[in-house]
C-alpha atoms as a PDB file:
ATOM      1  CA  UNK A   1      15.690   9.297  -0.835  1.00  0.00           C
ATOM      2  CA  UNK A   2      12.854   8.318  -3.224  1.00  0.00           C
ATOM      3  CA  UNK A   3      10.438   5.748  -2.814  1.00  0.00           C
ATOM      4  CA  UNK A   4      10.156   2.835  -5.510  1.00  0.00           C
ATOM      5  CA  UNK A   5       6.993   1.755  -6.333  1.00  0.00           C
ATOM      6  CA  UNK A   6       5.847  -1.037  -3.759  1.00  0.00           C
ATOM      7  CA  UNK A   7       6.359  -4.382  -4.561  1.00  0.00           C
ATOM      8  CA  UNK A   8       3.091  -6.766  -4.921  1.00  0.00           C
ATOM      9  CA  UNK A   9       3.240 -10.155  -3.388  1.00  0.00           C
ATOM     10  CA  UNK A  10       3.518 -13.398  -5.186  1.00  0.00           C
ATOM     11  CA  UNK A  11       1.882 -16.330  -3.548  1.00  0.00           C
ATOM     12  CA  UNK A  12       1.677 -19.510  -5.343  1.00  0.00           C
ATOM     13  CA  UNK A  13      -1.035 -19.952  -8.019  1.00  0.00           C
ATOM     14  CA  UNK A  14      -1.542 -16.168  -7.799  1.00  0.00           C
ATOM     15  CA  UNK A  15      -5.130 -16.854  -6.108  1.00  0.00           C
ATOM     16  CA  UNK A  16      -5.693 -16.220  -1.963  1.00  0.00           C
ATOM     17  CA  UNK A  17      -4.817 -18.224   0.402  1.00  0.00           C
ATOM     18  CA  UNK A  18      -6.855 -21.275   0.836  1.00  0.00           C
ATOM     19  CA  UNK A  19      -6.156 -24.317   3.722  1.00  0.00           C
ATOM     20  CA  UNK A  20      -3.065 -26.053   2.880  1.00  0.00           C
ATOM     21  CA  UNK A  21      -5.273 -29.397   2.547  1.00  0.00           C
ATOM     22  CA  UNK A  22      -7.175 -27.787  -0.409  1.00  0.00           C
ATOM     23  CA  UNK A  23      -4.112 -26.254  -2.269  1.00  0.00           C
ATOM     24  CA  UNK A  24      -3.499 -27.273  -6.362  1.00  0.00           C
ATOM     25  CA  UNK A  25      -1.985 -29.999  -7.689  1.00  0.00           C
ATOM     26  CA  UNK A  26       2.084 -29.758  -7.660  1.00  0.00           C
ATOM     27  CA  UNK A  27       4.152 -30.986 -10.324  1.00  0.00           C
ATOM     28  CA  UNK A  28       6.731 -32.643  -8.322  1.00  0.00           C
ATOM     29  CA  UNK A  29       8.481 -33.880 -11.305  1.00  0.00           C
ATOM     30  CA  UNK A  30       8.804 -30.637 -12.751  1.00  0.00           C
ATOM     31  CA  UNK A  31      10.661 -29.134 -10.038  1.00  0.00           C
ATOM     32  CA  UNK A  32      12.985 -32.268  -9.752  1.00  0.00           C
ATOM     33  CA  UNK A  33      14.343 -31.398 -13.347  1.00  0.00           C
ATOM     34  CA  UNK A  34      14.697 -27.983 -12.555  1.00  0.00           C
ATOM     35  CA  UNK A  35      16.818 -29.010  -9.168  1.00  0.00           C
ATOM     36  CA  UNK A  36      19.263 -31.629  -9.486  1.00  0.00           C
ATOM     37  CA  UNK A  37      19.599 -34.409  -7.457  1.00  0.00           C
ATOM     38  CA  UNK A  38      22.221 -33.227  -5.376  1.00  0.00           C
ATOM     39  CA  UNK A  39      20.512 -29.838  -4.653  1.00  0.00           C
ATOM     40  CA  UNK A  40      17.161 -31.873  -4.182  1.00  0.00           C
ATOM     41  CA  UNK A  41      19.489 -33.979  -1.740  1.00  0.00           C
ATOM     42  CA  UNK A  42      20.983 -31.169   0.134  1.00  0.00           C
ATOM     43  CA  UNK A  43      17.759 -29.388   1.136  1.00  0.00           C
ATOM     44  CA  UNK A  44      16.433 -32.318   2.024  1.00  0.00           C
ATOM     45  CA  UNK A  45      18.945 -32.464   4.675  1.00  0.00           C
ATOM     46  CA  UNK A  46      18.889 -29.309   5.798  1.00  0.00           C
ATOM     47  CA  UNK A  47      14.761 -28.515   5.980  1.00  0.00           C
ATOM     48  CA  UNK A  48      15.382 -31.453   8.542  1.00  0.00           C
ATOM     49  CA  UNK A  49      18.168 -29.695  10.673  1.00  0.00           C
ATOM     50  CA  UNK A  50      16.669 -26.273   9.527  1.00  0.00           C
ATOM     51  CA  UNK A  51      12.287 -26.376   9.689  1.00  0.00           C
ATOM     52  CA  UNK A  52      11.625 -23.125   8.330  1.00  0.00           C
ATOM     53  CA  UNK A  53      14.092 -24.103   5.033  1.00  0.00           C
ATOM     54  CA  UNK A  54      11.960 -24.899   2.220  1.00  0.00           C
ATOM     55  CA  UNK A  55      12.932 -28.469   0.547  1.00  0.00           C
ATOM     56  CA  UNK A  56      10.155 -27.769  -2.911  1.00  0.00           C
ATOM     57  CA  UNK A  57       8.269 -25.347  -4.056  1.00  0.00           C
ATOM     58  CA  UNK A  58       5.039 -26.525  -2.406  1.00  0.00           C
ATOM     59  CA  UNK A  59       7.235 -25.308   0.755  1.00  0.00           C
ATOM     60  CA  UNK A  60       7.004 -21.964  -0.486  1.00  0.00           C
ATOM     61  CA  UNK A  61       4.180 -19.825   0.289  1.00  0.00           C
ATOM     62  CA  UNK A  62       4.741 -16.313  -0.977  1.00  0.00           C
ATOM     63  CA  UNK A  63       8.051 -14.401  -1.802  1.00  0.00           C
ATOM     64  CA  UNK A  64       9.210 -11.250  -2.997  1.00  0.00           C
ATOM     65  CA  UNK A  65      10.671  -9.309  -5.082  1.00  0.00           C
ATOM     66  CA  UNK A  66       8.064 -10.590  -7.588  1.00  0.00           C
ATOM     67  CA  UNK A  67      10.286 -11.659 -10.402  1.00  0.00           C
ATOM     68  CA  UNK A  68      12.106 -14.416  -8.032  1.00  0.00           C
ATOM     69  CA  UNK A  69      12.174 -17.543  -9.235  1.00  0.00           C
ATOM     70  CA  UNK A  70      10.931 -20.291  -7.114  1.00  0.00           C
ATOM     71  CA  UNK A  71      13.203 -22.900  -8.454  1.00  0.00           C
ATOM     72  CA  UNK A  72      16.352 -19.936  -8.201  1.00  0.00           C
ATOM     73  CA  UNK A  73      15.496 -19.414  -4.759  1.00  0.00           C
ATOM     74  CA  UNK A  74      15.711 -23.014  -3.591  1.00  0.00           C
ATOM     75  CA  UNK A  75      18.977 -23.246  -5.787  1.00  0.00           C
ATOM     76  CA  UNK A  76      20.461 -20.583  -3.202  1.00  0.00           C
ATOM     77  CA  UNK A  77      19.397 -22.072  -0.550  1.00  0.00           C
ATOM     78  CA  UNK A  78      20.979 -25.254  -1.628  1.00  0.00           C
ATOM     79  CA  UNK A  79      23.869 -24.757   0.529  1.00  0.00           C
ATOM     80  CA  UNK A  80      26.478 -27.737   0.554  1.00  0.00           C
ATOM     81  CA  UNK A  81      27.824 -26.151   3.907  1.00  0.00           C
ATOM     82  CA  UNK A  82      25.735 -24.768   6.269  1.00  0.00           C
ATOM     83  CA  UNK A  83      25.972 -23.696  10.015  1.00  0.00           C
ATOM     84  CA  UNK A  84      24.055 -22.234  12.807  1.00  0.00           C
ATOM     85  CA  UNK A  85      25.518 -18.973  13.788  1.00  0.00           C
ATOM     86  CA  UNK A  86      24.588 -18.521  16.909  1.00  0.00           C
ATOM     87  CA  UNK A  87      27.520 -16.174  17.685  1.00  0.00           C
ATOM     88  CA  UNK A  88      25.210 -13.741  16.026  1.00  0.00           C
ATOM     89  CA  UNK A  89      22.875 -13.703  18.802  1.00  0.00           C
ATOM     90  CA  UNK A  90      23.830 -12.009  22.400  1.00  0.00           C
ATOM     91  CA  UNK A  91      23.815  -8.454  23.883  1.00  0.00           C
ATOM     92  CA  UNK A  92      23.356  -5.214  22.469  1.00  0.00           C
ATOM     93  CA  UNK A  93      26.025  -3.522  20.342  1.00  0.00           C
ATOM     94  CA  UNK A  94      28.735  -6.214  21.776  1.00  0.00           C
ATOM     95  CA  UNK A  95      30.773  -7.683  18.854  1.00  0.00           C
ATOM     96  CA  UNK A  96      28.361  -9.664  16.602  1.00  0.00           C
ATOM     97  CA  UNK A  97      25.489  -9.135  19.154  1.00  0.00           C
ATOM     98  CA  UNK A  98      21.670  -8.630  17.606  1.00  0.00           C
ATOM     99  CA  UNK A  99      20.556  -7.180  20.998  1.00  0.00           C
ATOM    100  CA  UNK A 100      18.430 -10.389  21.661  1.00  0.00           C
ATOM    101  CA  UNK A 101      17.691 -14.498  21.973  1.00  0.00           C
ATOM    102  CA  UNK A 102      14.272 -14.304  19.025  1.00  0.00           C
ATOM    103  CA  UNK A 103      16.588 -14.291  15.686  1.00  0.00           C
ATOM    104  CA  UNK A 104      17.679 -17.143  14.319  1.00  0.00           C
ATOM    105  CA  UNK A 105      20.889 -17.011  11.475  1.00  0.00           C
ATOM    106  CA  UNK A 106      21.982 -19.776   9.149  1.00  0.00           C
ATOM    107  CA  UNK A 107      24.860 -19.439   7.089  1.00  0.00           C
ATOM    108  CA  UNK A 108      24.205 -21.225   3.718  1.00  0.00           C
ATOM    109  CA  UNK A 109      27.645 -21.289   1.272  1.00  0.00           C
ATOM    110  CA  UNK A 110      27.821 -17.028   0.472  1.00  0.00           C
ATOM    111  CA  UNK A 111      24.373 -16.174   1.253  1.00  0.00           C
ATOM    112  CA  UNK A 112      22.638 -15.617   5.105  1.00  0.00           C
ATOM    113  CA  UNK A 113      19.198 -16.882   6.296  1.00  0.00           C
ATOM    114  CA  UNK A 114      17.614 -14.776   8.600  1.00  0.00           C
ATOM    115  CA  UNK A 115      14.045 -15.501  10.850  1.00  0.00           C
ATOM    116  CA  UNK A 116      13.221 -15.523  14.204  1.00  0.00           C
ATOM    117  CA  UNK A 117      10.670 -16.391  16.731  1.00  0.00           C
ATOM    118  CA  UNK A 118       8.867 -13.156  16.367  1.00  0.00           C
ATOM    119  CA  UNK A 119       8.551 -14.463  12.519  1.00  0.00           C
ATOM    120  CA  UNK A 120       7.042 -17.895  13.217  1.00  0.00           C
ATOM    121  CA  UNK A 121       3.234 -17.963  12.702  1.00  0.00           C
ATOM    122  CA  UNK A 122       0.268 -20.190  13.708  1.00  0.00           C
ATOM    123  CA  UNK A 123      -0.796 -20.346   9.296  1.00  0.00           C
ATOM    124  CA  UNK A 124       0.626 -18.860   6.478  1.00  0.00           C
ATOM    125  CA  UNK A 125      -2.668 -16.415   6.220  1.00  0.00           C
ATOM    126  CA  UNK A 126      -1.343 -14.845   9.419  1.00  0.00           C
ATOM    127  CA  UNK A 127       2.172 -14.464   8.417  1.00  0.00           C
ATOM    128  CA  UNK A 128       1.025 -12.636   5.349  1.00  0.00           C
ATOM    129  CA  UNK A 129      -1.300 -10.612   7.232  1.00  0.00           C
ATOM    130  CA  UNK A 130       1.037  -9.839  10.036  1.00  0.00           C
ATOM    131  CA  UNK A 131       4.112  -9.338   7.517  1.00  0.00           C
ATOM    132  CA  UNK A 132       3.525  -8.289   4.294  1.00  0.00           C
ATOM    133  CA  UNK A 133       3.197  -4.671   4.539  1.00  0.00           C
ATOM    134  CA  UNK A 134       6.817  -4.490   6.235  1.00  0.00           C
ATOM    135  CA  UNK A 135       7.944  -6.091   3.519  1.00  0.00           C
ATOM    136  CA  UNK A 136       6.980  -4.500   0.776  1.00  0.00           C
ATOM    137  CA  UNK A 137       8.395  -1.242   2.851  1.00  0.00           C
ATOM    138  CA  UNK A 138      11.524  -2.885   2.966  1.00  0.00           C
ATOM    139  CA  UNK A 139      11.386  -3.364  -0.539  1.00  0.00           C
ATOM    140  CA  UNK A 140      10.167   0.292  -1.099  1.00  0.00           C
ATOM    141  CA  UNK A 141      12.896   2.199   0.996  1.00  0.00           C
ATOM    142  CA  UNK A 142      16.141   0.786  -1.360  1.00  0.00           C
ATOM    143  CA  UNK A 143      18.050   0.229   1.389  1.00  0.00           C
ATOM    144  CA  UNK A 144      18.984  -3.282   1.372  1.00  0.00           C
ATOM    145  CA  UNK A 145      20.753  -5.396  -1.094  1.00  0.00           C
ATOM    146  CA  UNK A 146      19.211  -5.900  -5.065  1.00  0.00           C
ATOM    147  CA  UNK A 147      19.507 -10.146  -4.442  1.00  0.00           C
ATOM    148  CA  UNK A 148      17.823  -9.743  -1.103  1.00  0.00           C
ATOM    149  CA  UNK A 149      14.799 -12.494  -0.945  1.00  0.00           C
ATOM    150  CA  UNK A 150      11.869 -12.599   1.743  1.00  0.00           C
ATOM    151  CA  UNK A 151       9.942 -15.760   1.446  1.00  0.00           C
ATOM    152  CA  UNK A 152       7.525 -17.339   3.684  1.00  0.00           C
ATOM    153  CA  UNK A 153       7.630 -20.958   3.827  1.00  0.00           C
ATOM    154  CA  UNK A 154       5.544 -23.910   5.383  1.00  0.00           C
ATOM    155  CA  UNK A 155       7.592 -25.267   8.267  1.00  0.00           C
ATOM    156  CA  UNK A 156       8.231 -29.429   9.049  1.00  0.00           C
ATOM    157  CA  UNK A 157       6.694 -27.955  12.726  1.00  0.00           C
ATOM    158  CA  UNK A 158       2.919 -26.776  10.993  1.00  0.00           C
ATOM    159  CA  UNK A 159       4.467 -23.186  11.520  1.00  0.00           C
ATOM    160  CA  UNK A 160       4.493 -20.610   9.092  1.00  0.00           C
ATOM    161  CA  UNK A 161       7.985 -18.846   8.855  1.00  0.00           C
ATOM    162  CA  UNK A 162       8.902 -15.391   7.190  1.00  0.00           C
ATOM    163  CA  UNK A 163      12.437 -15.390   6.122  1.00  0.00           C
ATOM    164  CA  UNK A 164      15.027 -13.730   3.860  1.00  0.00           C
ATOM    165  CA  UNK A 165      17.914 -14.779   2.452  1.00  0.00           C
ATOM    166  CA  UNK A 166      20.751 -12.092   1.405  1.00  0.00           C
ATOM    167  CA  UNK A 167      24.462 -12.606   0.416  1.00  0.00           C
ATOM    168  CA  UNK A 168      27.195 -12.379   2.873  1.00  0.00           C
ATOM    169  CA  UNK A 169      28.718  -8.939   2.948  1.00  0.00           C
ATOM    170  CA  UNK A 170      31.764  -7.700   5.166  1.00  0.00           C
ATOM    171  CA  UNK A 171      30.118  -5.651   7.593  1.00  0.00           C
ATOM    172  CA  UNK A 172      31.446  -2.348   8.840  1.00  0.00           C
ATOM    173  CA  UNK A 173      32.244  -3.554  12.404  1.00  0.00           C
ATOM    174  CA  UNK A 174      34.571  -5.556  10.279  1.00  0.00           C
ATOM    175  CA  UNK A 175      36.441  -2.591   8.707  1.00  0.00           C
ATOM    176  CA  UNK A 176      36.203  -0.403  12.199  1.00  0.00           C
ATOM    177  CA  UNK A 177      37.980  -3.601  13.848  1.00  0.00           C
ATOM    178  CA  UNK A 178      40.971  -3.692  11.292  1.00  0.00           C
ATOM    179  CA  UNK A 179      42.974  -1.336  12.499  1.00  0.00           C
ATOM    180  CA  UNK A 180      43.747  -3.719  15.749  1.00  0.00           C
ATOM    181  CA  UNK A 181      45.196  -1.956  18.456  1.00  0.00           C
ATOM    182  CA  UNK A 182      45.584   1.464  16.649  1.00  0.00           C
ATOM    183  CA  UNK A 183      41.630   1.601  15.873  1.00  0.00           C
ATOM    184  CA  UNK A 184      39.677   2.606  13.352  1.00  0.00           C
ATOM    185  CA  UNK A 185      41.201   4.640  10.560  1.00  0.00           C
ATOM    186  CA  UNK A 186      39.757   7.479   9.105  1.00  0.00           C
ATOM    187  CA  UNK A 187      38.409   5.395   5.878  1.00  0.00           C
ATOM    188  CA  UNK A 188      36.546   2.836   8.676  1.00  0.00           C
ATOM    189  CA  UNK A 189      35.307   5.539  10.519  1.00  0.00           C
ATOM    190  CA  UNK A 190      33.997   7.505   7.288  1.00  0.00           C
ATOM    191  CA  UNK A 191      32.157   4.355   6.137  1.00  0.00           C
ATOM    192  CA  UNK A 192      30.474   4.082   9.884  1.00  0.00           C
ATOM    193  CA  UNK A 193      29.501   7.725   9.269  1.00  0.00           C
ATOM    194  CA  UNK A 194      27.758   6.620   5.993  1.00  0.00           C
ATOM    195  CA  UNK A 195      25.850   4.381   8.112  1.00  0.00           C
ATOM    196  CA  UNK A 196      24.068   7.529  10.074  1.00  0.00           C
ATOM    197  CA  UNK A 197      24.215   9.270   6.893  1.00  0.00           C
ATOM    198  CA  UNK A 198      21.806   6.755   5.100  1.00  0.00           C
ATOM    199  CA  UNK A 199      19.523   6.158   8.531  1.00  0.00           C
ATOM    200  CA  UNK A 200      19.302   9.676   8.743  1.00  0.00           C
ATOM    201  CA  UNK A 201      18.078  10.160   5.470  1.00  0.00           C
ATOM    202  CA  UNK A 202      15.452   7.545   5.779  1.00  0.00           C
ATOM    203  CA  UNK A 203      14.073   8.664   8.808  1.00  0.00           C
ATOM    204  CA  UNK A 204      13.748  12.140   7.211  1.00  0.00           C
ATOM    205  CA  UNK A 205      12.035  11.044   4.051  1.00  0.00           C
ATOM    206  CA  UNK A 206      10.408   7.999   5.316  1.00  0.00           C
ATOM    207  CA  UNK A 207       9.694   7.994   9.231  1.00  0.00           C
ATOM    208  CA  UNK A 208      11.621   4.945   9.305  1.00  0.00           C
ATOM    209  CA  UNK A 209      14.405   4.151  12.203  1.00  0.00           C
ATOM    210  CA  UNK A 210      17.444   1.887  11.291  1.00  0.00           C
ATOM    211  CA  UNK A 211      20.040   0.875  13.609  1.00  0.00           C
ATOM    212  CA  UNK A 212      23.049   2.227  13.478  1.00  0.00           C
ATOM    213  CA  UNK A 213      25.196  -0.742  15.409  1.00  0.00           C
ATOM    214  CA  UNK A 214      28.288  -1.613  12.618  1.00  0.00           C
ATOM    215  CA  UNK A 215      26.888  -5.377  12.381  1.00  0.00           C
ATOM    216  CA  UNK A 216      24.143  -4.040  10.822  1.00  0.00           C
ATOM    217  CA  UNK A 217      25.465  -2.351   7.588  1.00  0.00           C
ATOM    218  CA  UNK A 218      26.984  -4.894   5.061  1.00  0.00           C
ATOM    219  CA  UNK A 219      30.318  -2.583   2.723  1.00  0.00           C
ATOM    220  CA  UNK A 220      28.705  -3.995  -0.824  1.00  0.00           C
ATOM    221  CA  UNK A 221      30.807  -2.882  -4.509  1.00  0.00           C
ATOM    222  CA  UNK A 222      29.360   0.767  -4.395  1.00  0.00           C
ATOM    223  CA  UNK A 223      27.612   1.382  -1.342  1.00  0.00           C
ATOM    224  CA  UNK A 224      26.070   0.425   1.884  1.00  0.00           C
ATOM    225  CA  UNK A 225      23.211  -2.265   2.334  1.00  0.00           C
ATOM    226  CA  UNK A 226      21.183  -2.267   5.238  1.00  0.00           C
ATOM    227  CA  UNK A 227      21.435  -6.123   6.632  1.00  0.00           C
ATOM    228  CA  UNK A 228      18.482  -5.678   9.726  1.00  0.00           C
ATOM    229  CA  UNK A 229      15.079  -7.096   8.607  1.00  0.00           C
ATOM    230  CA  UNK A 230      13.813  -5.015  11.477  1.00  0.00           C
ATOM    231  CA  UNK A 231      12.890  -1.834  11.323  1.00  0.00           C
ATOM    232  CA  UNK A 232      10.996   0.933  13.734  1.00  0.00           C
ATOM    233  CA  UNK A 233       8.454   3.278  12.865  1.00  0.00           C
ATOM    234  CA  UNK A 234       8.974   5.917  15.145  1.00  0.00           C
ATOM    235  CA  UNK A 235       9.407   5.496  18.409  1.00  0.00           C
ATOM    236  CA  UNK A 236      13.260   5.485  20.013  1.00  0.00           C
ATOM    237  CA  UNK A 237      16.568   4.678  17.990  1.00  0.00           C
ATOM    238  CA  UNK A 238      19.539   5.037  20.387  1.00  0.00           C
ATOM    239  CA  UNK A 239      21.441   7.287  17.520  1.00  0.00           C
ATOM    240  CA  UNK A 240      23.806   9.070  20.254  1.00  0.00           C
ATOM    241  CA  UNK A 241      24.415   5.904  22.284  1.00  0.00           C
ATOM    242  CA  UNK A 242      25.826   4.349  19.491  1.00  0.00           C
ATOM    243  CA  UNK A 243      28.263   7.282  18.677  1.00  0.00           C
ATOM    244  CA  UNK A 244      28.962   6.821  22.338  1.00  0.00           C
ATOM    245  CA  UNK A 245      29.783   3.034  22.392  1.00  0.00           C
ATOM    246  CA  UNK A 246      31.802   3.371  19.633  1.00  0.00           C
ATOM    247  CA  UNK A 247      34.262   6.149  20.992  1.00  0.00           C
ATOM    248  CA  UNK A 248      34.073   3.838  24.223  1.00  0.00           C
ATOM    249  CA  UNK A 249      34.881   0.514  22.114  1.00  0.00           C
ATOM    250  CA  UNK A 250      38.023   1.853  19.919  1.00  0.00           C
ATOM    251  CA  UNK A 251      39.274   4.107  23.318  1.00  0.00           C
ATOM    252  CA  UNK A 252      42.406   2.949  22.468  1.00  0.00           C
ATOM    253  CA  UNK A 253      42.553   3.653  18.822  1.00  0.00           C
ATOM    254  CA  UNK A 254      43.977   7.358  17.706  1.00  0.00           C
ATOM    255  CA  UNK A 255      42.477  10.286  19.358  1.00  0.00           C
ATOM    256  CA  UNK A 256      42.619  12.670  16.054  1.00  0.00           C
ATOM    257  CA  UNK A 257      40.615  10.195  14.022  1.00  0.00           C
ATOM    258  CA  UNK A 258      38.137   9.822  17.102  1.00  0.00           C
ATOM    259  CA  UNK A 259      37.670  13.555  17.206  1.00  0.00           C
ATOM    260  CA  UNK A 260      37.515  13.315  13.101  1.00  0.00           C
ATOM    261  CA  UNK A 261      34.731  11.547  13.891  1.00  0.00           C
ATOM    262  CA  UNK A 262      32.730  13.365  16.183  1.00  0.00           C
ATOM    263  CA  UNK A 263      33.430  16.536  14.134  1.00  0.00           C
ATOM    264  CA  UNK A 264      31.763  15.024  11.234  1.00  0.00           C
ATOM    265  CA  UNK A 265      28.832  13.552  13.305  1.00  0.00           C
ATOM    266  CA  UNK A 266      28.363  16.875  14.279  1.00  0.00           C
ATOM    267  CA  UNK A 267      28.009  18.496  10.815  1.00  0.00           C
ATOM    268  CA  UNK A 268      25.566  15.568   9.417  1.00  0.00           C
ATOM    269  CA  UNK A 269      23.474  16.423  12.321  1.00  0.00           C
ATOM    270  CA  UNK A 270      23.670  20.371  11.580  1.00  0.00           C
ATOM    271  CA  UNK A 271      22.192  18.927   7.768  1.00  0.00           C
ATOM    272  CA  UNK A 272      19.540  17.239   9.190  1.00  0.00           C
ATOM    273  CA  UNK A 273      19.004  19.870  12.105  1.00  0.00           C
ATOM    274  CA  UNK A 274      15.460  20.844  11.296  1.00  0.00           C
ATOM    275  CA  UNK A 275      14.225  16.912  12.167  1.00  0.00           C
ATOM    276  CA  UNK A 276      12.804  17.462  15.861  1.00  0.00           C
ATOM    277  CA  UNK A 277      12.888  13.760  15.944  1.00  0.00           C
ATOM    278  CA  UNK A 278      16.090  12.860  15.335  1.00  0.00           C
ATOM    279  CA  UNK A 279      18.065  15.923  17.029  1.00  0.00           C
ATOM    280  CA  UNK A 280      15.761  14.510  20.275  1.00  0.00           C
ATOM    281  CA  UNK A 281      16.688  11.276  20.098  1.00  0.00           C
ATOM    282  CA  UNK A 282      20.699  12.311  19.832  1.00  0.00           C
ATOM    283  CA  UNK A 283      20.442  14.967  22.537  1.00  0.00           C
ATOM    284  CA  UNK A 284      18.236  12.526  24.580  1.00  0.00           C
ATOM    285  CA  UNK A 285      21.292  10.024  24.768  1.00  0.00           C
ATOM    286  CA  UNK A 286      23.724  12.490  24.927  1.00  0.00           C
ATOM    287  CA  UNK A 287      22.631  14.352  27.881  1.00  0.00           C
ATOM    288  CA  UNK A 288      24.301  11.725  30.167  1.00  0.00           C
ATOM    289  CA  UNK A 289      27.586  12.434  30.369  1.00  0.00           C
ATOM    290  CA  UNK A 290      27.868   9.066  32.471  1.00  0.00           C
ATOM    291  CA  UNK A 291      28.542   6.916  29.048  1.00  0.00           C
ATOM    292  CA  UNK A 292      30.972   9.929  27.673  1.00  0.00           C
ATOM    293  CA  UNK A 293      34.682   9.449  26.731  1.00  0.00           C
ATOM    294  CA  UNK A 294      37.148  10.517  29.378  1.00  0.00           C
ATOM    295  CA  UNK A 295      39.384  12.269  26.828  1.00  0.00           C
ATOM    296  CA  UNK A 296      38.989  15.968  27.290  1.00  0.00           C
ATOM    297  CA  UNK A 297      38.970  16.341  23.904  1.00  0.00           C
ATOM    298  CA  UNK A 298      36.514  14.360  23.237  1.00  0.00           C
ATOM    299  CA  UNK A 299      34.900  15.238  25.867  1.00  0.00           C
ATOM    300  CA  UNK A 300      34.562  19.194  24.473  1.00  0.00           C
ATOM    301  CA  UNK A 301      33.113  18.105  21.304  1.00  0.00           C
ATOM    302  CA  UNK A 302      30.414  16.527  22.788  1.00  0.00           C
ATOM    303  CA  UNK A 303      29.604  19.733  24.657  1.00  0.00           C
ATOM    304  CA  UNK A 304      29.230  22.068  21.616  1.00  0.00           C
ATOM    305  CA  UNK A 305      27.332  19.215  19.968  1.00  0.00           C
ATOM    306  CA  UNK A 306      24.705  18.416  22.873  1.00  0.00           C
ATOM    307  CA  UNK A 307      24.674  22.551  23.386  1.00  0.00           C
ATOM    308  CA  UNK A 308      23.806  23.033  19.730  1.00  0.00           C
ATOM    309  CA  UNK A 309      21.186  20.171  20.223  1.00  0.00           C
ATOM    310  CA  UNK A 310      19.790  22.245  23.112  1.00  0.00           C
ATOM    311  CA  UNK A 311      20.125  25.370  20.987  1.00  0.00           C
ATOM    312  CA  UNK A 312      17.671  24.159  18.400  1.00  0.00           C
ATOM    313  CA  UNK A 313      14.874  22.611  21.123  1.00  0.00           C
END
């Protein structure tokens, strides 16, 4: 996968940083005829239910991609419906789970706010500093979708928040869940294969980890968009455990489309076979057979698959 160019960072007035109290003139009126009223109205409301939503552009700090529009990004987030979703928040590869209690999700109209704890800073100079660089990988690795926005935005708390906004995809868990009672089909289990096909492929090129849990993969027109704003840079990605929760999950979907599956797994990692890393990290989680399917079938796939892991130490 090649690498675009990096994006450079836009922060208002294109000059450093300075302390808020010393920042230029804003032309309030300007921006009012940009927004209407009712847009003005609505985030308004919601910068006071939401801190971290910016209600004018002197709210905004810095964004990318560099062509956004300031005045088109607080159109989007002009939501006339909005809610909390904190369904979206709660254990590790359970349905809708991010694994933790620091992110924070707001569903605006079509689009999806995303921040957390972890992205609420002391002054906008330390978000930047402690942010920008992952960004403009994000930007760099293509991964995620083209009307994706990261902004960081003065908070009504004094904070400093780093957010993105993105539009609301189907996810694959979504498509893997469709087939009720009788599972996945082989279509939903192909696109959760293009899911490991596309982290794969970054961690080869770039070093970079995604995960591979089905809530994190939005099905856009053409192809898959990577929906986590987090990303790891080495380190441990539980590849295998995922393969293994998912065979575990749809246990009582169709057993030929489950061994499908794990057939296909097992050629993608054959391609990507000469990555110590990865093959590690899947024969790592593999090794215990305590998570594995009871389905002997299943169950002998897994063998030749952790035995050609262990083949190629």
């Amino acid at each position: 996968m090649a690498l675009r160019p990096a994006a450079s960072i836009i922060m208002r007035g294109a000059e450093p940083l300075t302390p808020l109290t010393r920042q230029r003139p804003h032309d309030r009126e300007g921006e009012r005829r940009v927004l209407d009223a009712d847009a003005a109205q609505r985030l308004a409301r919601l910068r006071e239910q939401f801190p971290y939503i910016p209600a004018e552009r002197r709210d905004l700090v810095a964004w990318l991609p560099a062509s956004t529009e300031p005045s088109h990004l607080l159109g989007r987030l002009a939501a006339s419906t909005s809610r909390a979703r904190l369904d979206l928040v709660g254990a590790a590869n359970r349905e809708g789970g991010s694994g933790g209690q620091l992110g924070i999700f707001v569903e605006l109209d079509d689009e999806f706010l995303k921040t957390g704890v972890r992205h609420r800073h002391e002054s906008p100079a330390f978000a930047l500093a402690r942010e920008r660089s992952l960004e403009e990988l994000r930007q760099s690795l293509g991964i995620y979708h083209p009307d994706r926005v990261w902004f960081v935005s003065n908070g009504t708390d004094g904070a400093a928040w780093a957010c993105s906004v993105t539009p609301i995809l189907p996810v694959v868990r979504e498509r893997l869940n469709a087939g009720g009672s009788e599972g996945p089909d082989r279509a939903a289990w192909e696109l959760y294969l293009e899911a490991f096909r596309m982290s794969f492929e970054v961690a080869q090129s770039e070093g970079v980890l995604l995960d591979c849990n089905p809530n994190n993969f939005g099905v856009g027109a053409s192809r898959l968009h990577y929906l986590d704003d987090d990303l790891a840079l080495g380190g441990r990605m539980p590849f295998g455990h995922q393969v293994l929760v998912r065979l575990l999950e749809y246990k009582t979907g169709r057993l030929a489309e489950r061994v499908h599956f794990l057939e296909e797994f097992a050629l993608l990692m054959e391609r990507y076979a000469s990555n110590s890393h990865l093959r590690a990290l899947v024969r790592d989680d593999l090794e215990s057979r305590v998570s594995w399917p009871r389905e002997p079938e299943l169950r002998e796939h897994l063998e030749r698959l952790l035995a050609r892991l262990e083949r190629t130490r």
